[in-house]
N, C-alpha and C. Protein backbone atom coordinates (compact mmCIF):
# COMPACT_ATOMS: atom_id res chain seq x y z
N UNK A 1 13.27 -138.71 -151.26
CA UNK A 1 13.34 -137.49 -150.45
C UNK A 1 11.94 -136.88 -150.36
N UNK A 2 11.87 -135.97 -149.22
CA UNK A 2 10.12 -135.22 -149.10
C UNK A 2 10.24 -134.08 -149.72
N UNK A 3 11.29 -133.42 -150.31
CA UNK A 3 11.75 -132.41 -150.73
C UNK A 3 11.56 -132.40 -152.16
N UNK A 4 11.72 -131.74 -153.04
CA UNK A 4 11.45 -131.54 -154.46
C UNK A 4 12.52 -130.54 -154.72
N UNK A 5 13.91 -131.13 -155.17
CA UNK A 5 15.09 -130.81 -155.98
C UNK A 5 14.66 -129.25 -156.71
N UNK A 6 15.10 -127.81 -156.03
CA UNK A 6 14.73 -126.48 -156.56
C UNK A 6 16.39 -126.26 -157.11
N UNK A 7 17.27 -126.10 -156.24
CA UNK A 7 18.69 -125.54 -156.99
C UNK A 7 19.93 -126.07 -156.38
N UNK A 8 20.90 -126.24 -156.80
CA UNK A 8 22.02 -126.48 -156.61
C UNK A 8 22.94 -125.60 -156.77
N UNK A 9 23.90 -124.73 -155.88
CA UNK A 9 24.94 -124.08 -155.79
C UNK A 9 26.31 -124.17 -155.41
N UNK A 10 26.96 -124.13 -155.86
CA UNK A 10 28.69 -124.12 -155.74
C UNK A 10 29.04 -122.85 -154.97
N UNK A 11 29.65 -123.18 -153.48
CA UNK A 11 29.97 -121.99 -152.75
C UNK A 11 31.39 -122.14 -152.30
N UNK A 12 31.99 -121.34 -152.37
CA UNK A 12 33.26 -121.25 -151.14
C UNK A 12 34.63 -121.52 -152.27
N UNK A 13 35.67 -121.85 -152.31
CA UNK A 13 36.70 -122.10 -152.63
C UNK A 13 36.87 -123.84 -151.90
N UNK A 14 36.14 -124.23 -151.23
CA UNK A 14 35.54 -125.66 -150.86
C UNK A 14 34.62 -126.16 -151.49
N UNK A 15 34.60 -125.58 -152.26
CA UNK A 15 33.02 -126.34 -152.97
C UNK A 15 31.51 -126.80 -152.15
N UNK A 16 31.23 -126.16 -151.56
CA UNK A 16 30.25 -126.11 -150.49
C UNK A 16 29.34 -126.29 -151.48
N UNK A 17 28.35 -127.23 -151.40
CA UNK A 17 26.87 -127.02 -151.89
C UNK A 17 26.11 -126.90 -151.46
N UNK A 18 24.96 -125.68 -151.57
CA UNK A 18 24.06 -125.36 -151.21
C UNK A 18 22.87 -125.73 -151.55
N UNK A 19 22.18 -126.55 -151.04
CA UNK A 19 20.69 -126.93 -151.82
C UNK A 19 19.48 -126.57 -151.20
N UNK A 20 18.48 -126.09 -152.51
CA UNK A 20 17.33 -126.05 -152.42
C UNK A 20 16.25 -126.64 -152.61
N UNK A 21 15.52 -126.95 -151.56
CA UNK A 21 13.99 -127.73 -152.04
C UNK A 21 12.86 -127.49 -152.09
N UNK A 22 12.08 -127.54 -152.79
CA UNK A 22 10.72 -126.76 -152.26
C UNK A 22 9.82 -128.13 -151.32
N UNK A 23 9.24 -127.90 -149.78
CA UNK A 23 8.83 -128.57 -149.16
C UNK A 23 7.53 -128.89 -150.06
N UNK A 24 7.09 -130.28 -149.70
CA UNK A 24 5.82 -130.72 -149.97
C UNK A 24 4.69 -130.11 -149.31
N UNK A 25 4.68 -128.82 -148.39
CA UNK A 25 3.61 -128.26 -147.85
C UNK A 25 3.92 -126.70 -148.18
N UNK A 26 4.46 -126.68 -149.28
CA UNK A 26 4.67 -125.57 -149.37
C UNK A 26 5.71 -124.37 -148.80
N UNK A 27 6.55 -123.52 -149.44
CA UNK A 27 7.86 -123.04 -148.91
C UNK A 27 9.20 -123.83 -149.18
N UNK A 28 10.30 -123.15 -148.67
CA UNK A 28 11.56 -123.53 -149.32
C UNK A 28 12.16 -124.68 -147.80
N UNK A 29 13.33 -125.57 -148.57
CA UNK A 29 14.40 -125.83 -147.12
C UNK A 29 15.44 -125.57 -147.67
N UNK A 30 16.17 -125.47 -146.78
CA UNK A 30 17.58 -124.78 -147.83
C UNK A 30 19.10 -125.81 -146.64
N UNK A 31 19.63 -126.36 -147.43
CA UNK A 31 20.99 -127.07 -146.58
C UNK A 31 22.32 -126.56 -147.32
N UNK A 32 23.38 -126.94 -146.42
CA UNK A 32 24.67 -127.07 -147.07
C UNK A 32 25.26 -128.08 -146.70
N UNK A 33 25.87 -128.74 -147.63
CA UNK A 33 27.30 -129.72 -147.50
C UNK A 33 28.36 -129.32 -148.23
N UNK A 34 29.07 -130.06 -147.49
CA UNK A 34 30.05 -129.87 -147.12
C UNK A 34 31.27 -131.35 -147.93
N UNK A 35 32.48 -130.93 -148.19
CA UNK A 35 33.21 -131.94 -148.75
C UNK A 35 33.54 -132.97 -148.06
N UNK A 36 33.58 -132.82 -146.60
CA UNK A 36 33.66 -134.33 -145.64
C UNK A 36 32.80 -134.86 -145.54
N UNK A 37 31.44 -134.53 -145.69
CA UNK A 37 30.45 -135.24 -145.49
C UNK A 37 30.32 -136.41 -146.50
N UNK A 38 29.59 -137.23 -145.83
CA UNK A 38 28.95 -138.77 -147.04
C UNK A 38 27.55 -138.73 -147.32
N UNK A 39 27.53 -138.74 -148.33
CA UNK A 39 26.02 -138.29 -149.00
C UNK A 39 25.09 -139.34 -148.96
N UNK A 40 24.27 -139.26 -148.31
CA UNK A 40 22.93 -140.42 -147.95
C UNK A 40 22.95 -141.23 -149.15
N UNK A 41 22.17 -142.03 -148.72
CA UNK A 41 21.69 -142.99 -149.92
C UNK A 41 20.88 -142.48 -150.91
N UNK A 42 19.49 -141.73 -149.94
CA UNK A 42 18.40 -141.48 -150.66
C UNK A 42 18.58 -140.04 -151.22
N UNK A 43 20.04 -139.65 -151.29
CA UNK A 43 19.86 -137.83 -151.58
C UNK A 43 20.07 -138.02 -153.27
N UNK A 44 19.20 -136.60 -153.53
CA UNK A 44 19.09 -136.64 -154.69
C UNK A 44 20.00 -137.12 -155.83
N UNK A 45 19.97 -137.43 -156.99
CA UNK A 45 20.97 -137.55 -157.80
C UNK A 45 22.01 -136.55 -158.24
N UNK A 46 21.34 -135.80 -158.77
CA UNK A 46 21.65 -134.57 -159.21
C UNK A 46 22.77 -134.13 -158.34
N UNK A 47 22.34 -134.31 -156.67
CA UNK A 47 23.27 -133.50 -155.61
C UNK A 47 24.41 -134.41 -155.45
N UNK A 48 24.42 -135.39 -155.77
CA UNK A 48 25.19 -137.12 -155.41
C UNK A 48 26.87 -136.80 -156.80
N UNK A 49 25.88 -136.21 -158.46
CA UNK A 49 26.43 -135.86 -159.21
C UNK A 49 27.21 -134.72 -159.59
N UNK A 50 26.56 -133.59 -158.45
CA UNK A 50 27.67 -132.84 -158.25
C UNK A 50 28.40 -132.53 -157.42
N UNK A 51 28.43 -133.05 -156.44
CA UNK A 51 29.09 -133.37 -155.15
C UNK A 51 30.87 -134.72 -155.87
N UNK A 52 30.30 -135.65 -156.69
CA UNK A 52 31.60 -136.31 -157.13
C UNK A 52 31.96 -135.29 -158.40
N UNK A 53 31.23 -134.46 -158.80
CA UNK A 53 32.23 -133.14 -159.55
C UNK A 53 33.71 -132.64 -159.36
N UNK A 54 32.70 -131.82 -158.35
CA UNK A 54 33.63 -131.00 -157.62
C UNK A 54 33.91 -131.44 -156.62
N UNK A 55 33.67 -132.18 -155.96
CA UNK A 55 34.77 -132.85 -154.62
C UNK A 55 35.86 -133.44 -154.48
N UNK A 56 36.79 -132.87 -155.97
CA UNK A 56 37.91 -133.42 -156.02
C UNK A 56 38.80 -133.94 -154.57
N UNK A 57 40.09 -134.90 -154.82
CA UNK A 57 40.85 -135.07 -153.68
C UNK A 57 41.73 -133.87 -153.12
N UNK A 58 41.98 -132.46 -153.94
CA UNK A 58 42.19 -131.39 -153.79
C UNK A 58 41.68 -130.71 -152.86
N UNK A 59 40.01 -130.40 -153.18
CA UNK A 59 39.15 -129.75 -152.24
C UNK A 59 39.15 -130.24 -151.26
N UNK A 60 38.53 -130.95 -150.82
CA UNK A 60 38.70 -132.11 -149.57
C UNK A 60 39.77 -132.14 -148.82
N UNK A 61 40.86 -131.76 -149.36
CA UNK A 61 42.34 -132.08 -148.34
C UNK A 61 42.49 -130.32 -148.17
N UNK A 62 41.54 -129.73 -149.39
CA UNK A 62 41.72 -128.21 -148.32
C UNK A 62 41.18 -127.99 -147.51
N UNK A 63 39.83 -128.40 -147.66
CA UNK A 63 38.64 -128.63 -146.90
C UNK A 63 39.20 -129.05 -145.41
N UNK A 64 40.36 -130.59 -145.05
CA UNK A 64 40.56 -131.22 -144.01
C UNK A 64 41.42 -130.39 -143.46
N UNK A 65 42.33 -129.01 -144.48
CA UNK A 65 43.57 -128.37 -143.85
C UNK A 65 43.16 -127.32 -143.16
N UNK A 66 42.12 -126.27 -143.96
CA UNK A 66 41.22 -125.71 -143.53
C UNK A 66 40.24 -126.15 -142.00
N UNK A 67 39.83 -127.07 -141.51
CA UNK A 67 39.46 -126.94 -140.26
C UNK A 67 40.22 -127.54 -139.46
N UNK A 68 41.66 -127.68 -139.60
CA UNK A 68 42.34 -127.96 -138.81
C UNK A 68 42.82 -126.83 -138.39
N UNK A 69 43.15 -125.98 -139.29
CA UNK A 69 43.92 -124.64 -139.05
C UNK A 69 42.41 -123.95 -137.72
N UNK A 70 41.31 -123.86 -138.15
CA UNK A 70 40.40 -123.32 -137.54
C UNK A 70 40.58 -123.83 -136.37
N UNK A 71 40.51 -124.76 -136.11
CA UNK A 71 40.72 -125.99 -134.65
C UNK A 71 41.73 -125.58 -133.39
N UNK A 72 43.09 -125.37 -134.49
CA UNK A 72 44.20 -125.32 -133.56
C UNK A 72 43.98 -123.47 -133.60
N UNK A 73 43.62 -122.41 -134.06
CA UNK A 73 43.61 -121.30 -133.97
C UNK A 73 42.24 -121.14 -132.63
N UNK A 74 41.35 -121.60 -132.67
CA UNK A 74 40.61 -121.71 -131.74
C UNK A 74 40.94 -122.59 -129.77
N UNK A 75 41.86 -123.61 -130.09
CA UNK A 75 42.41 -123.98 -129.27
C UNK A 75 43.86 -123.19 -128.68
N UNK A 76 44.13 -122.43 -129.40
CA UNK A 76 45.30 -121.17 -128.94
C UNK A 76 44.53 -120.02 -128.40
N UNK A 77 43.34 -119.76 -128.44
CA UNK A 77 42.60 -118.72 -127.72
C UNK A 77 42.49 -118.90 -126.61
């Protein structure tokens, strides 16, 4: 990665992780993932290790119930 591993956060009742890096030119980047997502090859360990934490088959199927509900509430508008 070009990034340099700053923090890892647990967000949401989805387990959202939030990560921080400090850029190689100086300053922050900041992402989130998400429990559907598939985690690169080259992403950090650390984020790889807590991502199969907490990404139980629980979260994830709330995670999949959760934007469905969003989906069809948005498609009823």
């Amino acid at each position: 990665m070009a990034h340099t591993l700053n923090n890892i956060e647990v967000v949401t009742d989805y387990k959202h992780l939030q990560i921080r890096e400090i850029k190689d030119v100086g300053g922050y980047h900041r992402r989130v993932l998400t429990p559907d997502q598939t985690l690169a090859d080259d992403e950090h360990q650390e984020v790889k290790d807590k991502a199969e934490e907490v990404w139980t088959d629980e979260v994830k199927e709330a995670w999949a119930t959760f934007q469905a509900e969003q989906k069809a509430e948005m498609e009823a508008e």
